[in-house]
N, C-alpha and C. Protein backbone atom coordinates (compact mmCIF):
# COMPACT_ATOMS: atom_id res chain seq x y z
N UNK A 1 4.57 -18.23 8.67
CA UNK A 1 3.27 -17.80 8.20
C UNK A 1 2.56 -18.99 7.57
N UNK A 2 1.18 -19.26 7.76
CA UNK A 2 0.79 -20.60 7.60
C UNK A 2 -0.01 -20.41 6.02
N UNK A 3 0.04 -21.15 5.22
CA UNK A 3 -0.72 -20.83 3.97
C UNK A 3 -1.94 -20.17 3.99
N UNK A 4 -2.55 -20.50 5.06
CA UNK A 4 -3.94 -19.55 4.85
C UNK A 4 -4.06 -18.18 5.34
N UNK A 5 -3.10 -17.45 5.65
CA UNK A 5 -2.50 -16.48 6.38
C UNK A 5 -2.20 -15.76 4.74
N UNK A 6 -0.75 -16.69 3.68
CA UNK A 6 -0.55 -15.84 2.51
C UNK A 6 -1.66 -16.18 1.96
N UNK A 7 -2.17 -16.91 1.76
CA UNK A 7 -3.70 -16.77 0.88
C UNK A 7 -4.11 -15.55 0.91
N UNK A 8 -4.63 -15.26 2.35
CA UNK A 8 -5.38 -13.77 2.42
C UNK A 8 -4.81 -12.73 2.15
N UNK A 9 -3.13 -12.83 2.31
CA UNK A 9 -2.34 -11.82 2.39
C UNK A 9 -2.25 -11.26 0.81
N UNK A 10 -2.45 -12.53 -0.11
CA UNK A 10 -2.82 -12.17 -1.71
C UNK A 10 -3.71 -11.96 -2.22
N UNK A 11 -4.71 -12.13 -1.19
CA UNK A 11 -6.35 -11.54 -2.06
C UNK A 11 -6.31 -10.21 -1.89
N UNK A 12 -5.89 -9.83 -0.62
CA UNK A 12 -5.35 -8.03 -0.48
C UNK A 12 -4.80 -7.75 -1.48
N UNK A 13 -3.75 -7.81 -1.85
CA UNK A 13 -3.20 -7.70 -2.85
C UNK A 13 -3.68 -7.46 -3.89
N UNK A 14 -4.63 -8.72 -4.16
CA UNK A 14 -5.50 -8.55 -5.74
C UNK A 14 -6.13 -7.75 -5.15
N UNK A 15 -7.41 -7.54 -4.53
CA UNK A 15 -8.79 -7.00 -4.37
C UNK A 15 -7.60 -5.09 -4.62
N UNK A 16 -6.95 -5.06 -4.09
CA UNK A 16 -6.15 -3.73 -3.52
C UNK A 16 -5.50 -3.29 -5.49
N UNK A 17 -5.07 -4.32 -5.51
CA UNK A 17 -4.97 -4.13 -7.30
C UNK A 17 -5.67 -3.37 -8.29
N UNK A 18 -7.15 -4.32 -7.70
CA UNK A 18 -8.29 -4.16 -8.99
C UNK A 18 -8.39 -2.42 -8.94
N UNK A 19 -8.73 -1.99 -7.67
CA UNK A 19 -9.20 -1.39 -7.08
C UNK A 19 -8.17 -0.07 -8.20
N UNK A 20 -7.36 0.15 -7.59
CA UNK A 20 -6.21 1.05 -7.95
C UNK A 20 -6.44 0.89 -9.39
N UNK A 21 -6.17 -0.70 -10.50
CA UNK A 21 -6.76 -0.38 -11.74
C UNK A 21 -7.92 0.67 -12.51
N UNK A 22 -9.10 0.31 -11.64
CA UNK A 22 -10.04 0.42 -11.84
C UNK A 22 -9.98 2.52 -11.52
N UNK A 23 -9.27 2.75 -10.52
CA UNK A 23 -9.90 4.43 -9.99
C UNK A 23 -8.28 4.93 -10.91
N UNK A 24 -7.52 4.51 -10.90
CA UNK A 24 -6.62 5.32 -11.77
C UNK A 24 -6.70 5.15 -13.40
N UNK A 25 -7.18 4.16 -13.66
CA UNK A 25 -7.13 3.91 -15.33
C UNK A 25 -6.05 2.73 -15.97
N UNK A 26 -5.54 2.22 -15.20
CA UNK A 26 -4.22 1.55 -15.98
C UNK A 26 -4.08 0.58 -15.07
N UNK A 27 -3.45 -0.89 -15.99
CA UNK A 27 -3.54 -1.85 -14.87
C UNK A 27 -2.60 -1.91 -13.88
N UNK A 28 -3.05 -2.21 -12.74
CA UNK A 28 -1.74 -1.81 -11.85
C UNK A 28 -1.26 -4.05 -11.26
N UNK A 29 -0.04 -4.01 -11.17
CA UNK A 29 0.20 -5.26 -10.81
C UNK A 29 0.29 -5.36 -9.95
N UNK A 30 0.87 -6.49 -9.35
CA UNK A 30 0.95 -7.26 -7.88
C UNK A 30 2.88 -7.52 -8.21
N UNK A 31 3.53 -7.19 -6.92
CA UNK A 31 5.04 -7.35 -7.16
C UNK A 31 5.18 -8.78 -6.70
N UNK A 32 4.94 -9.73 -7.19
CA UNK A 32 5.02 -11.27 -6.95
C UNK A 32 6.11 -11.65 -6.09
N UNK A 33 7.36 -11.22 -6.57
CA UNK A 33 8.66 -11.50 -5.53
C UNK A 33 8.80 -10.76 -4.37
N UNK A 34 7.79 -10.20 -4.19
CA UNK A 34 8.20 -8.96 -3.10
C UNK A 34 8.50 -9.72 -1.83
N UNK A 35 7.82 -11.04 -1.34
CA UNK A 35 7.63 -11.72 -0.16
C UNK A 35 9.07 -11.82 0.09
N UNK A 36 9.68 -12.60 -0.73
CA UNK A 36 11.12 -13.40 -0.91
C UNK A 36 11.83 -12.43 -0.91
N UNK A 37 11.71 -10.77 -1.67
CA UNK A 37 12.75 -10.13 -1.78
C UNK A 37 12.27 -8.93 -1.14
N UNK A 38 11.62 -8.81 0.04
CA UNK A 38 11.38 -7.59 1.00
C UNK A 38 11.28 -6.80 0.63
N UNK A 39 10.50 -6.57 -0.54
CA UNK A 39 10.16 -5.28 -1.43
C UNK A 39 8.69 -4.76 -1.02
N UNK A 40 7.64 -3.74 -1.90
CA UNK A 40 6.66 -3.32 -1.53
C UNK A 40 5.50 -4.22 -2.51
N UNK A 41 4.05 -4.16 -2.48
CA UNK A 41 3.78 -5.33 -2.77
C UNK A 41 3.28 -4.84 -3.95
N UNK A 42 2.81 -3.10 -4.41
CA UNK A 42 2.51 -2.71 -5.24
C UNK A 42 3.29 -1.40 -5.97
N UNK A 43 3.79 -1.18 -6.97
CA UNK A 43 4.37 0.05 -7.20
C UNK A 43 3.43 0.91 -8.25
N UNK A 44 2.98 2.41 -7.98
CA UNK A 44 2.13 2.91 -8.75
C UNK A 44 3.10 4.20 -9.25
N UNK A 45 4.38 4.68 -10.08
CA UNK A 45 5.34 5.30 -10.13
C UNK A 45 6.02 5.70 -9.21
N UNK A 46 6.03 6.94 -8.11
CA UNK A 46 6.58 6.76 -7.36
C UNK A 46 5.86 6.60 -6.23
N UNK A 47 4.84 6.08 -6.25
CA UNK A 47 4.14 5.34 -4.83
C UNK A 47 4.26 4.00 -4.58
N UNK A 48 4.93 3.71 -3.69
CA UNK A 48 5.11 2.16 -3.24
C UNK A 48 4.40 1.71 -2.04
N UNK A 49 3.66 0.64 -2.68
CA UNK A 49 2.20 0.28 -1.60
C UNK A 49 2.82 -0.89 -0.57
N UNK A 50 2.30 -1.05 0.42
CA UNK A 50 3.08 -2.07 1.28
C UNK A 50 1.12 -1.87 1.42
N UNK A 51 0.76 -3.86 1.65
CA UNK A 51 -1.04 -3.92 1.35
C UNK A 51 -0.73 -5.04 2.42
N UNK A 52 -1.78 -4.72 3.51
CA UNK A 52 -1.57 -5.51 4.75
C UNK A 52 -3.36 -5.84 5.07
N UNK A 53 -3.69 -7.04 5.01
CA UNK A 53 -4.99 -7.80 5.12
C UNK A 53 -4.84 -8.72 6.59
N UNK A 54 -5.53 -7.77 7.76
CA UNK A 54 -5.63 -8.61 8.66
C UNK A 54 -6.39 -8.61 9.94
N UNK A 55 -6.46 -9.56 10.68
CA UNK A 55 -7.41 -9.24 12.10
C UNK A 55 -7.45 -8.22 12.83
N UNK A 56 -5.75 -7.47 13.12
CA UNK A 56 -5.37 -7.01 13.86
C UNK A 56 -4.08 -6.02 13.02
N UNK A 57 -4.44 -4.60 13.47
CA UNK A 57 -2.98 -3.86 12.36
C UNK A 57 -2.22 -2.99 13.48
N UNK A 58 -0.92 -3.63 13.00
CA UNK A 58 0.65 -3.03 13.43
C UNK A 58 0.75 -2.12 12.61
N UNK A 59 0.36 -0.59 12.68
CA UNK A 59 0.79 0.32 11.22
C UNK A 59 2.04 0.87 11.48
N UNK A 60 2.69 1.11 12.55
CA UNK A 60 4.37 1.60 12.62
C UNK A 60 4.69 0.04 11.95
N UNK A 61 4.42 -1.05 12.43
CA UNK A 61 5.42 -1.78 11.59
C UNK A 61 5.73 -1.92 9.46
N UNK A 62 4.52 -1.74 9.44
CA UNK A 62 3.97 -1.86 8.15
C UNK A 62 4.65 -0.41 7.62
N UNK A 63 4.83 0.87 8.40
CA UNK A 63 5.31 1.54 7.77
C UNK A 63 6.67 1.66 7.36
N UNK A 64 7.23 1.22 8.45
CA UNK A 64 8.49 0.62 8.54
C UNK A 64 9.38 -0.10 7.27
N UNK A 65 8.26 -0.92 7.28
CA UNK A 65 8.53 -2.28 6.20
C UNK A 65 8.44 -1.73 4.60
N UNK A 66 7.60 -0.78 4.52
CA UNK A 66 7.55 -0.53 2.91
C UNK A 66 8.63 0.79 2.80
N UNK A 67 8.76 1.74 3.72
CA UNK A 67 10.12 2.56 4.13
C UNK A 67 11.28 1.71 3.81
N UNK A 68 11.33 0.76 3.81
CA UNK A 68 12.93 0.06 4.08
C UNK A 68 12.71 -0.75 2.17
N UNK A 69 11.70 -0.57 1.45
CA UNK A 69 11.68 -0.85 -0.01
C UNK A 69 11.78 0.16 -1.21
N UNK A 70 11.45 1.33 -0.45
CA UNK A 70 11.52 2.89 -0.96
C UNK A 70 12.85 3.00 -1.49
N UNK A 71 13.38 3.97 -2.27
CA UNK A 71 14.62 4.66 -2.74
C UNK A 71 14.45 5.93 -2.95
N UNK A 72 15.07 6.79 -2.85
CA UNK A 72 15.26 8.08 -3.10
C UNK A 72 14.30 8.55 -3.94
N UNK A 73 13.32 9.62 -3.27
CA UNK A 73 12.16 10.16 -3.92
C UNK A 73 11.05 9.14 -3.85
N UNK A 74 10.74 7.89 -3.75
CA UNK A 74 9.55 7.38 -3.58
C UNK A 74 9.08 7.78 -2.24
N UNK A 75 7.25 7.48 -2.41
CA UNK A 75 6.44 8.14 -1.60
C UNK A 75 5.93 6.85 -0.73
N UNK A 76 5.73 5.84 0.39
CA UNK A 76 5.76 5.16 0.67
C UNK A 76 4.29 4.75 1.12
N UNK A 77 3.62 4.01 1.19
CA UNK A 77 2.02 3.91 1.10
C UNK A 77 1.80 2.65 1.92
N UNK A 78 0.76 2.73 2.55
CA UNK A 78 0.32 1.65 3.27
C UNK A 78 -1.20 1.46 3.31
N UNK A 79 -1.35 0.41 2.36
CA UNK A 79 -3.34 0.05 2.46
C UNK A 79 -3.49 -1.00 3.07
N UNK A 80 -4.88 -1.17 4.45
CA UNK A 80 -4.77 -1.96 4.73
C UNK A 80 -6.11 -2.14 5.01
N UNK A 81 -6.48 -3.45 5.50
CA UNK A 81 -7.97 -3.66 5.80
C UNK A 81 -8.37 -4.91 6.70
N UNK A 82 -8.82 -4.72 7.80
CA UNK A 82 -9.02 -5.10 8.65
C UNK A 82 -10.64 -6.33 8.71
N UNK A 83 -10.43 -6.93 9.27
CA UNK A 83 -11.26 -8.56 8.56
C UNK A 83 -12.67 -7.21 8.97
N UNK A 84 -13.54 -7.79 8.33
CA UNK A 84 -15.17 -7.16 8.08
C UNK A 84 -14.85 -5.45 8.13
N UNK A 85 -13.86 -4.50 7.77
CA UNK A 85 -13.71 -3.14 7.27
C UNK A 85 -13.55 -2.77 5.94
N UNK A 86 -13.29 -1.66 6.22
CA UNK A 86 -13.24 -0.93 4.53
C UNK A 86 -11.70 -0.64 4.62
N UNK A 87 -10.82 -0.69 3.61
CA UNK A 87 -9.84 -0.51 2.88
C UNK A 87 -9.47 1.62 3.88
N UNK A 88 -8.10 1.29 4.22
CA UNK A 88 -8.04 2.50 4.89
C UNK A 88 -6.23 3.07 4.30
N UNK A 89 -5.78 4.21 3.63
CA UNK A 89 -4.43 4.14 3.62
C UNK A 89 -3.92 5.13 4.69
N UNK A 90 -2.44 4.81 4.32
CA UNK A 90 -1.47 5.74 5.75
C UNK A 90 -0.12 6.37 4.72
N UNK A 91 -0.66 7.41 4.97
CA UNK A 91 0.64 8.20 4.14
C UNK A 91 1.51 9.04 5.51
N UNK A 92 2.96 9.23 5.45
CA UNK A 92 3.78 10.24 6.50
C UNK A 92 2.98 11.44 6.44
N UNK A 93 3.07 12.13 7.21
CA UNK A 93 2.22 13.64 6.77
C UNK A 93 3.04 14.19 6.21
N UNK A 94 4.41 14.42 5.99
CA UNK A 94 5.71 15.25 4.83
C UNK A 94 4.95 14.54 3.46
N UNK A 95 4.52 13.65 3.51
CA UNK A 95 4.16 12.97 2.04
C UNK A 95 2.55 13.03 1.75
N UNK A 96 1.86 13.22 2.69
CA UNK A 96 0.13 13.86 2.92
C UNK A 96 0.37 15.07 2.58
N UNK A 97 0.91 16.20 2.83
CA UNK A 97 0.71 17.22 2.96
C UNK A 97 0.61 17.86 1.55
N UNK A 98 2.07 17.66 0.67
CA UNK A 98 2.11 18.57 -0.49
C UNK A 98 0.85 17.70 -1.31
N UNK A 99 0.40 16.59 -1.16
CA UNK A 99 -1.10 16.00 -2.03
C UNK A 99 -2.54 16.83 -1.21
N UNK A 100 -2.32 16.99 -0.25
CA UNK A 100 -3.40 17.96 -0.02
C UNK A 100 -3.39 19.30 -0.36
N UNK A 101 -2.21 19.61 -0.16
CA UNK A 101 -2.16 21.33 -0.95
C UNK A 101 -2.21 21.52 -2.13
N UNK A 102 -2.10 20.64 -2.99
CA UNK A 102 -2.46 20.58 -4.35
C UNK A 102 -4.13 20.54 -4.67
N UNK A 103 -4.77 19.73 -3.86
CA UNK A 103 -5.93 19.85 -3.81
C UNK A 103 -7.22 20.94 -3.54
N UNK A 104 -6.45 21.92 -2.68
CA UNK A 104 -6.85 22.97 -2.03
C UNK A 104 -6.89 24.61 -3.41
N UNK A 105 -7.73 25.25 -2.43
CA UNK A 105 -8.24 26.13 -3.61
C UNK A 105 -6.87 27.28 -3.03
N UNK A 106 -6.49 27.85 -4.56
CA UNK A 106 -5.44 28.91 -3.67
C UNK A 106 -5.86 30.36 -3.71
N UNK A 107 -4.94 30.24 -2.59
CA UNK A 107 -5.26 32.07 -2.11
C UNK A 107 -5.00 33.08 -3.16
């Protein structure tokens, strides 16, 4: 991966940071070692973000990749954003579903 490749790959990161700071309330970090230690790049309790900034998106791989940083009971997350788009996430639907039914008015 050529430096200007992780460059971008860390402004995702930040910009994907602020962002999450800013709409949840609390600062959220950047997992610095994650590169070196194949981890996810953001953890928000049990949501683990795998944040992919690029030309072109592999999302089975990306899901893959933050799946294999998960442990028992984490919810596995994938934000990503594609050069001149808007910020898009990918949740499993077993892990979409009970957050939408919570949302929903009940019978």
């Amino acid at each position: 991966m050529s430096a200007s490749q992780r460059r971008k790959g860390a402004e995702g990161e930040r910009e994907l940071a602020k962002i999450l700071s800013e709409q949840l309330g609390w600062g959220v970090k950047r997992n610095i070692g994650q590169s070196r230690d194949g981890g996810d790049d953001i953890t928000t309790g049990r949501f683990r973000w795998e944040c992919k900034r690029r030309a072109k998106l592999s999302v089975y791989e990306f899901m893959e990749q933050v799946e294999a940083a998960c442990e028992f009971g984490d919810i596995p997350i994938v934000a990503m954003r594609a050069d001149g788009k808007g910020w898009l996430v990918m949740l499993k639907l077993e892990d979409a579903l009970p957050l939408i039914r919570n949302e929903l008015p009940q019978k």
